[in-house]
Protein backbone atom coordinates (compact mmCIF):
# COMPACT_ATOMS: atom_id res chain seq x y z
CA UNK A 1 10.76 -3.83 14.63
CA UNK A 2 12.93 -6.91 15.02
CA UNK A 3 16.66 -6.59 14.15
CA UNK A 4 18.06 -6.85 10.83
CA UNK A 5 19.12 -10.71 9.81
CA UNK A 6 21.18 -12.47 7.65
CA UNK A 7 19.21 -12.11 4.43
CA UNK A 8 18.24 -15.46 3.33
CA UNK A 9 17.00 -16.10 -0.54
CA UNK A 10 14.17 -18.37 -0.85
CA UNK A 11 12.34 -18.22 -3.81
CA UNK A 12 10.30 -21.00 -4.38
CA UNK A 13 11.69 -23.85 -6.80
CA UNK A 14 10.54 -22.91 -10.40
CA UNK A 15 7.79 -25.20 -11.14
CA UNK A 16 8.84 -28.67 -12.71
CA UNK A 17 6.58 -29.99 -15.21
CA UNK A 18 5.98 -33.97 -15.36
CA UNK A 19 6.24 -36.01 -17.53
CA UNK A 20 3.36 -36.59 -19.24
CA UNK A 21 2.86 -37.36 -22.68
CA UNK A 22 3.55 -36.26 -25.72
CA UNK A 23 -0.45 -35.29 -26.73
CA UNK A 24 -1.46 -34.19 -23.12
CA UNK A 25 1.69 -31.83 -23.45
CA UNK A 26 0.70 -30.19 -26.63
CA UNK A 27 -2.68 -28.99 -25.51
CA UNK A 28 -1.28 -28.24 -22.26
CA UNK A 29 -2.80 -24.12 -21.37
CA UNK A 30 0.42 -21.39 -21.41
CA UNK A 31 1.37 -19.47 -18.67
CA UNK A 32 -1.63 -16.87 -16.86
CA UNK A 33 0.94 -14.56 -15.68
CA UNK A 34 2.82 -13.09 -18.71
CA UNK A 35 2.96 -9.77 -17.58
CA UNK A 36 3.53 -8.36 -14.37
CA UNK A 37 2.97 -3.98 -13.90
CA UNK A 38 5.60 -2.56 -11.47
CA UNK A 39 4.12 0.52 -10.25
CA UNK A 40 7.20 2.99 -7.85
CA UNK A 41 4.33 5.10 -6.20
CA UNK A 42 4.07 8.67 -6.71
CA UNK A 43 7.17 10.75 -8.37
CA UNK A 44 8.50 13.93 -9.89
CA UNK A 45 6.64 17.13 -8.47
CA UNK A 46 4.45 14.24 -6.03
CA UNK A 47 7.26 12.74 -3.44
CA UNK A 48 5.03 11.46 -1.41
CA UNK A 49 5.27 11.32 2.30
CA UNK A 50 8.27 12.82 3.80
CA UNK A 51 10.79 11.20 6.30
CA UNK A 52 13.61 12.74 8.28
CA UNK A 53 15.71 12.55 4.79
CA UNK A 54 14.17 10.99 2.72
CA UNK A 55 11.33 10.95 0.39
CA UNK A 56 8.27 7.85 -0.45
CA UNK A 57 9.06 8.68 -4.16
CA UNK A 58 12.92 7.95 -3.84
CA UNK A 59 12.47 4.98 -1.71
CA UNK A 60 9.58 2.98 -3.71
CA UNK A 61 11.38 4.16 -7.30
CA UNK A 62 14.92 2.28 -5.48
CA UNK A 63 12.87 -0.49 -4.34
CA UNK A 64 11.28 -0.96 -7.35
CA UNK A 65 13.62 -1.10 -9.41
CA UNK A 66 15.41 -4.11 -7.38
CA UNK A 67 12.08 -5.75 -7.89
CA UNK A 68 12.03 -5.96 -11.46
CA UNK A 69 15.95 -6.95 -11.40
CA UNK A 70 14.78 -10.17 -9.31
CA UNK A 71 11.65 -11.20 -11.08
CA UNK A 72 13.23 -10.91 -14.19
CA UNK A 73 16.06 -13.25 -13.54
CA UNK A 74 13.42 -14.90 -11.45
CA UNK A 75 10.99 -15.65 -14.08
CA UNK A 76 12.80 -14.98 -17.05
CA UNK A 77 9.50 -16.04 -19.29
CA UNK A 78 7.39 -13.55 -17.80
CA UNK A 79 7.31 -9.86 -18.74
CA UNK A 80 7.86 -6.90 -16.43
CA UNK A 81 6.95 -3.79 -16.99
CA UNK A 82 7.52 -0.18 -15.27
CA UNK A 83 5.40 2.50 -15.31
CA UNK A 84 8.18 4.77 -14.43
CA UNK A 85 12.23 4.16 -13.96
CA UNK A 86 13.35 7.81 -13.10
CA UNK A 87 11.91 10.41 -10.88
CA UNK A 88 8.81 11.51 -12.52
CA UNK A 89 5.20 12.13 -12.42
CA UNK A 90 2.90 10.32 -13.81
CA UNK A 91 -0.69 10.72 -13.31
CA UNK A 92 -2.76 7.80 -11.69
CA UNK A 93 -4.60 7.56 -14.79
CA UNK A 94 -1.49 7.23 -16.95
CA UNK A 95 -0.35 4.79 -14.66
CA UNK A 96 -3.49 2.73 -15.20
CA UNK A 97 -3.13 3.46 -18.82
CA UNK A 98 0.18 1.49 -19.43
CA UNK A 99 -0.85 -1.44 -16.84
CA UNK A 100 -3.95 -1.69 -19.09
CA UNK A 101 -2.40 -1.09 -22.80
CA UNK A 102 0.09 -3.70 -21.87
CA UNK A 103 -2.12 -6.42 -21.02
CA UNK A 104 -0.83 -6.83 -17.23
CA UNK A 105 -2.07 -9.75 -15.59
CA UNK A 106 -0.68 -8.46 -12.24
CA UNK A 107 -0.09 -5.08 -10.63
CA UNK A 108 2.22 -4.86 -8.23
CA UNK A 109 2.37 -0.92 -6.53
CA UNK A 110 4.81 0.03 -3.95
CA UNK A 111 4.62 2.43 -1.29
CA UNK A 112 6.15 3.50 1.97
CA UNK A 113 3.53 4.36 4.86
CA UNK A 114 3.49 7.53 6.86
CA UNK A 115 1.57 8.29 10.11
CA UNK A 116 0.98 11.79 12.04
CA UNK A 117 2.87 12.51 14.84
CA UNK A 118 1.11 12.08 18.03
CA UNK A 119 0.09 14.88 19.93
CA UNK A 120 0.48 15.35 23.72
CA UNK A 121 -1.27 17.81 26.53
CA UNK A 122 -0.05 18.09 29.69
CA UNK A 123 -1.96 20.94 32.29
CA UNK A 124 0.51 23.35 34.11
CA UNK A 125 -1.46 25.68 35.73
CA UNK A 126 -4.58 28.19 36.35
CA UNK A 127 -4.60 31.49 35.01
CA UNK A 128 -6.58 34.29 35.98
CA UNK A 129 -8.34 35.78 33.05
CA UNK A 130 -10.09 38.75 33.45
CA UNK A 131 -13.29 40.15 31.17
CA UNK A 132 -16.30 42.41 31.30
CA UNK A 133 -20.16 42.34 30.51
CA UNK A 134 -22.68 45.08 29.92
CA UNK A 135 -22.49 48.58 28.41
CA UNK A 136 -21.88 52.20 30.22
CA UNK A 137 -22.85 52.11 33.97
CA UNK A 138 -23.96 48.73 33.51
CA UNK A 139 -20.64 47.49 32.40
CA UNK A 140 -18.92 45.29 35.15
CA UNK A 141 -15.52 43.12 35.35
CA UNK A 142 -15.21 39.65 36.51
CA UNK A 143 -13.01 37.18 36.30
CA UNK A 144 -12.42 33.58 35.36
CA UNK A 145 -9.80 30.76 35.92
CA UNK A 146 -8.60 28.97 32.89
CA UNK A 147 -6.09 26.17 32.41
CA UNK A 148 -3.56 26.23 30.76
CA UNK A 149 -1.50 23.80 28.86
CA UNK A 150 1.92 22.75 27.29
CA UNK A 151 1.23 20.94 23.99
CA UNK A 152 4.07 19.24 21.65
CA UNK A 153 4.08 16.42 19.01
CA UNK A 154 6.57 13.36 18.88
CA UNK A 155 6.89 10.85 16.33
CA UNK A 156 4.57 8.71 15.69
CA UNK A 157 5.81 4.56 16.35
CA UNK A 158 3.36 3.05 14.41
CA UNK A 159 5.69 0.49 11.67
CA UNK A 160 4.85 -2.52 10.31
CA UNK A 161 3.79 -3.70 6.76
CA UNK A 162 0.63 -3.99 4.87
CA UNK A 163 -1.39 -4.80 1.76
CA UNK A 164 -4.20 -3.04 0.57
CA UNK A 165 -6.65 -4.29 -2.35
CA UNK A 166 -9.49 -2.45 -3.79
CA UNK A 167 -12.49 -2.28 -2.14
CA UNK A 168 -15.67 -2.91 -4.10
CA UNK A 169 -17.98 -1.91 -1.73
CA UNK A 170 -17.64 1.76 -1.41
CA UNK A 171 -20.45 3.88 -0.51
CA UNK A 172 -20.67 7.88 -1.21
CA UNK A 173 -20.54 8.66 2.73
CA UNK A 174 -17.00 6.40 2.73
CA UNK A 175 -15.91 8.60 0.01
CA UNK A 176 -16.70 11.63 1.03
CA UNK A 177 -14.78 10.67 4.49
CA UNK A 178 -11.50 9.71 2.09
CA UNK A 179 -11.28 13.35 1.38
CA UNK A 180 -11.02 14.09 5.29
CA UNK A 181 -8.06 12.28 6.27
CA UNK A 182 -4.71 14.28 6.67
CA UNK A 183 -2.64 12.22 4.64
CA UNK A 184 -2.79 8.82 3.10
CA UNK A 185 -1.64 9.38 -0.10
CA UNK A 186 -0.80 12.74 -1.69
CA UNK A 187 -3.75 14.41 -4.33
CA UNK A 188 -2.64 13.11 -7.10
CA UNK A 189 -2.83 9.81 -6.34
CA UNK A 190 -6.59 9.87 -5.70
CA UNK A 191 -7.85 13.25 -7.62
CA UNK A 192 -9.61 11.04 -9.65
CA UNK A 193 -11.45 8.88 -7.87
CA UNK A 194 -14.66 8.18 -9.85
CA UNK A 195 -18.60 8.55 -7.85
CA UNK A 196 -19.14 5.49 -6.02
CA UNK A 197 -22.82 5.47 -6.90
CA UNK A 198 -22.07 6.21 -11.08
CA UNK A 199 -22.65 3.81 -13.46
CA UNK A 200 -18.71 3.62 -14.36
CA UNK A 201 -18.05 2.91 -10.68
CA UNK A 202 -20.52 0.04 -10.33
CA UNK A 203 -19.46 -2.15 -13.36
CA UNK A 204 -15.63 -1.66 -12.48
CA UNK A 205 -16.41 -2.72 -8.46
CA UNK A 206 -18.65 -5.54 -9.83
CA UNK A 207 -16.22 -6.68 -12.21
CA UNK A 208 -13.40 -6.23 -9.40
CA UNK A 209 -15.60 -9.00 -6.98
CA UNK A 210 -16.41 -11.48 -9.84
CA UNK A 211 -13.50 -11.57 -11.00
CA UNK A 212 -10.07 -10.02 -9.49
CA UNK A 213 -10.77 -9.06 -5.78
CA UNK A 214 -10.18 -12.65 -4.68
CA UNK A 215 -6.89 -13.15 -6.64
CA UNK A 216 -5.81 -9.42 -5.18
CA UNK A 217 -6.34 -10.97 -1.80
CA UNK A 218 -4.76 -13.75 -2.35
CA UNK A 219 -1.40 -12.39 -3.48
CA UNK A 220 -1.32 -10.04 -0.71
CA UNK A 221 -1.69 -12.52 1.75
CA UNK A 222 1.33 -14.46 -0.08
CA UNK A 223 3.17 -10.95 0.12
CA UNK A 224 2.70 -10.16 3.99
CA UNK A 225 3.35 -13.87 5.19
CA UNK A 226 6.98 -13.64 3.40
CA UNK A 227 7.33 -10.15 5.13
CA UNK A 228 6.15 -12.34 8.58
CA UNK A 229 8.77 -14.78 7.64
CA UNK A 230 11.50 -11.91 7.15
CA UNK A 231 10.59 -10.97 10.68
CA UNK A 232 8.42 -7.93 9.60
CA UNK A 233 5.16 -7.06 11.89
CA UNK A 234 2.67 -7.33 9.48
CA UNK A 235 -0.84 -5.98 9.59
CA UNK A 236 -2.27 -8.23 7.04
CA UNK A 237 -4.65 -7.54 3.71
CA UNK A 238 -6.61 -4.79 4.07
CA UNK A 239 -9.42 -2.50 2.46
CA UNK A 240 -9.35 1.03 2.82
CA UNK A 241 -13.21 1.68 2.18
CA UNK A 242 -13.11 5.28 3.01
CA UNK A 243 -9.64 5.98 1.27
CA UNK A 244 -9.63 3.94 -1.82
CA UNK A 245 -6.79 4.28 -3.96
CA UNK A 246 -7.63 5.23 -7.76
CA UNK A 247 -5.27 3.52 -9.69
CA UNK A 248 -6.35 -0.27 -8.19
CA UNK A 249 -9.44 0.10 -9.39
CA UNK A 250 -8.80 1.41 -12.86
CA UNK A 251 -6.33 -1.82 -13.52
CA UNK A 252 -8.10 -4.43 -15.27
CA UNK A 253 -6.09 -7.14 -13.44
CA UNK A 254 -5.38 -8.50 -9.87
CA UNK A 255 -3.48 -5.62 -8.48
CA UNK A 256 -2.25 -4.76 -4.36
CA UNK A 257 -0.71 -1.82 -2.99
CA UNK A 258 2.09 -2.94 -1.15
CA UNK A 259 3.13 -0.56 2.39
CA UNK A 260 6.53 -1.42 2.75
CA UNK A 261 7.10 0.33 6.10
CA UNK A 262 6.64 4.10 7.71
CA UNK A 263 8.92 6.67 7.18
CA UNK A 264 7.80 8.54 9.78
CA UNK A 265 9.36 5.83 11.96
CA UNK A 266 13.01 6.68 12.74
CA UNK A 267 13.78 3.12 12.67
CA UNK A 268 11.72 2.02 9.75
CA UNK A 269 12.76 4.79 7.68
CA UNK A 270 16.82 3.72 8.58
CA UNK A 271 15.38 0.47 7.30
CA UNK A 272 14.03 1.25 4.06
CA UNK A 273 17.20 3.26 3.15
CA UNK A 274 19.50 0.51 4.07
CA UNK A 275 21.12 -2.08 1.33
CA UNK A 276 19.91 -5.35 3.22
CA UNK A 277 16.35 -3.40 4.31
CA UNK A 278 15.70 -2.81 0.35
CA UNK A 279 16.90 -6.50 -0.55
CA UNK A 280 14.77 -7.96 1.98
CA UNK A 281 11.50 -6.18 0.95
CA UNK A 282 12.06 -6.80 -2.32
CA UNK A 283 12.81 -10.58 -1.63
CA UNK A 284 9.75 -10.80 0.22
CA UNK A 285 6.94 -9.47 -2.27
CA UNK A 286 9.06 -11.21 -5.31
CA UNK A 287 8.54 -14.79 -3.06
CA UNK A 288 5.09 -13.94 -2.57
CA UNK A 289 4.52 -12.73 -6.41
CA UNK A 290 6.38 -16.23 -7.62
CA UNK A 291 4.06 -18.37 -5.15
CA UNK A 292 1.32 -16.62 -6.17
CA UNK A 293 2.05 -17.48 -10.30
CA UNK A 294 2.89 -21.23 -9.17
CA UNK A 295 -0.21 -21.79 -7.56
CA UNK A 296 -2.54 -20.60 -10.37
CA UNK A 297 -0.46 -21.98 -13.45
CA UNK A 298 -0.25 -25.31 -11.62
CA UNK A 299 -4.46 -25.95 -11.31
CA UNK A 300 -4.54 -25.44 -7.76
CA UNK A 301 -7.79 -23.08 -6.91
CA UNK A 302 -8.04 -19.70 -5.26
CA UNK A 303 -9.93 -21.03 -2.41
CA UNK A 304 -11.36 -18.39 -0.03
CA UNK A 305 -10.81 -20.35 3.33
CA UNK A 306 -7.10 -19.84 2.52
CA UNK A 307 -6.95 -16.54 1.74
CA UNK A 308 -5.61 -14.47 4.97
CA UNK A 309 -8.50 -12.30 6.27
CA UNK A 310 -9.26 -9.01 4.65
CA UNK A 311 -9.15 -6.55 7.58
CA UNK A 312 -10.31 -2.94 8.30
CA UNK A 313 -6.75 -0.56 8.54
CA UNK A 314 -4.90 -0.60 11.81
CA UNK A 315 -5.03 2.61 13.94
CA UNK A 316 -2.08 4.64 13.45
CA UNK A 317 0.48 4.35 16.63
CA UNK A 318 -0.79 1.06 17.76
């Protein structure tokens, strides 16, 4: 990771409007983003992955509350809401439930990453093991060399930022491998992930590619080139199609699940607990939020040869 910089604030000028006149002004279309969902991840009896001493639940609950400080004096017309503001749980399903009842058009979920450490085998030496086969006077000894070993674990040095955005094209086998990974996000998060192949799951993915997964992409590539800007190693917008993350597909809105570093990563986590580290995050995915409202409220299209490629999640380490 580079070093920390100067912070530097550069939210994109508030959008001017010309001058036109007085009729084309009155039937001129309001604002599409009114309401933007803030979403800490996990909480309360779910902290999330673990660093050397801290938590993912502290960390995205600080972070996240910085975030809704800065887009509301940011975009003072728009309204943000929290789905929590304190250390507690809430269910992926009540988190859904107050993006939904309150009409978000965006959801914006932060998280911290975490990888395994890596594990290491070195050989030391033979050993002579000794065993026996048969019964009574037919039993005999022999014996056997085996190798043995000196294992340990060290950190893992995978860091780095990403995006992740629903992905509508889920199959039962990718599910069923979701529920084999050690750790992406804690059981509550995903409990509730509904069958791929049910009639509930189809509409929601088909409605996510008609009509949201290209505006998801889109703001998570705006998000991960300001964190490329900040000098953050970025590994771009991705889909996690075997490890799908409940709550972005039960928002009826654009929504991304922002990785704001690992705290398995000495470094990263001293990062994400430091004053400029939080500002700069934050600063990041609110420049890449406000882009991302001035582009569609000023006509221009969601074109697909702009968005940043959509890519399959990085190995862990590398």
């Amino acid at each position: 990771m580079t070093p920390l910089r100067p912070l530097h604030f550069l939210l994109p000028a508030i959008l001017i409007t010309a001058q036109l006149p007085a009729k084309a002004q009155a039937v001129r279309p309001g604002p599409r983003i009114r309401t933007i969902i803030v979403d800490p991840g996990h909480g309360g009896t779910d902290q999330g992955a673990k660093g050397r001493y801290s938590t993912e639940a502290q960390l995205t609950l600080q972070m996240s509350l910085k975030l809704e400080e800065v887009l509301r004096k940011a975009l003072p017309e728009t309204r943000i809401v929290m789905t929590r503001t304190t250390d507690i749980f809430n269910h992926v399903k009540e988190k859904a439930d107050i993006a939904n009842r309150e009409k978000g058009d965006l959801f914006v979920c932060v998280h911290v990453n975490a990888a395994p450490p890596v594990r290491h085998r070195e050989f030391l030496h033979y050993k002579t093991v000794t065993y026996y086969k048969g019964k009574g006077s037919k039993r005999k000894k022999y014996t056997r060399k085996e190798p043995v070993y000196r294992t340990w674990t060290t950190p893992n040095p995978a860091y780095g930022t990403s995006t992740y955005v629903f992905a509508a094209d889920r199959s039962s086998k990718k599910a069923e491998e979701f529920l084999e990974q050690p750790r992406f996000e804690s059981d509550a998060e995903v409990m509730d992930i509904p069958d791929p192949e049910s009639t509930e799951a189809k509409i929601m993915a088909h409605l996510w590619s008609q009509k949201f997964f290209k505006n998801s992409v889109k703001l998570g590539s705006f998000i991960e080139d300001e964190f490329v800007k900040a000098g953050r190693r970025s590994w771009g917008v991705l889909q996690r199609n075997h490890m799908g993350i409940w709550v972005l597909q039960a928002t009826n809105m654009p929504a991304v699940l922002v990785e704001t570093g690992y705290i398995t990563n000495e470094e990263e986590e001293n990062y994400l607990n430091s004053e400029e580290g939080q500002a700069q995050i934050v600063q990041s995915i609110a420049n890449g939020v406000i882009r991302y409202k001035t582009q569609l409220e000023n006509g221009a299209p969601v074109r697909t040869d702009s968005v940043s490629p959509v890519k399959a999640a990085p190995v862990a380490g590398r």
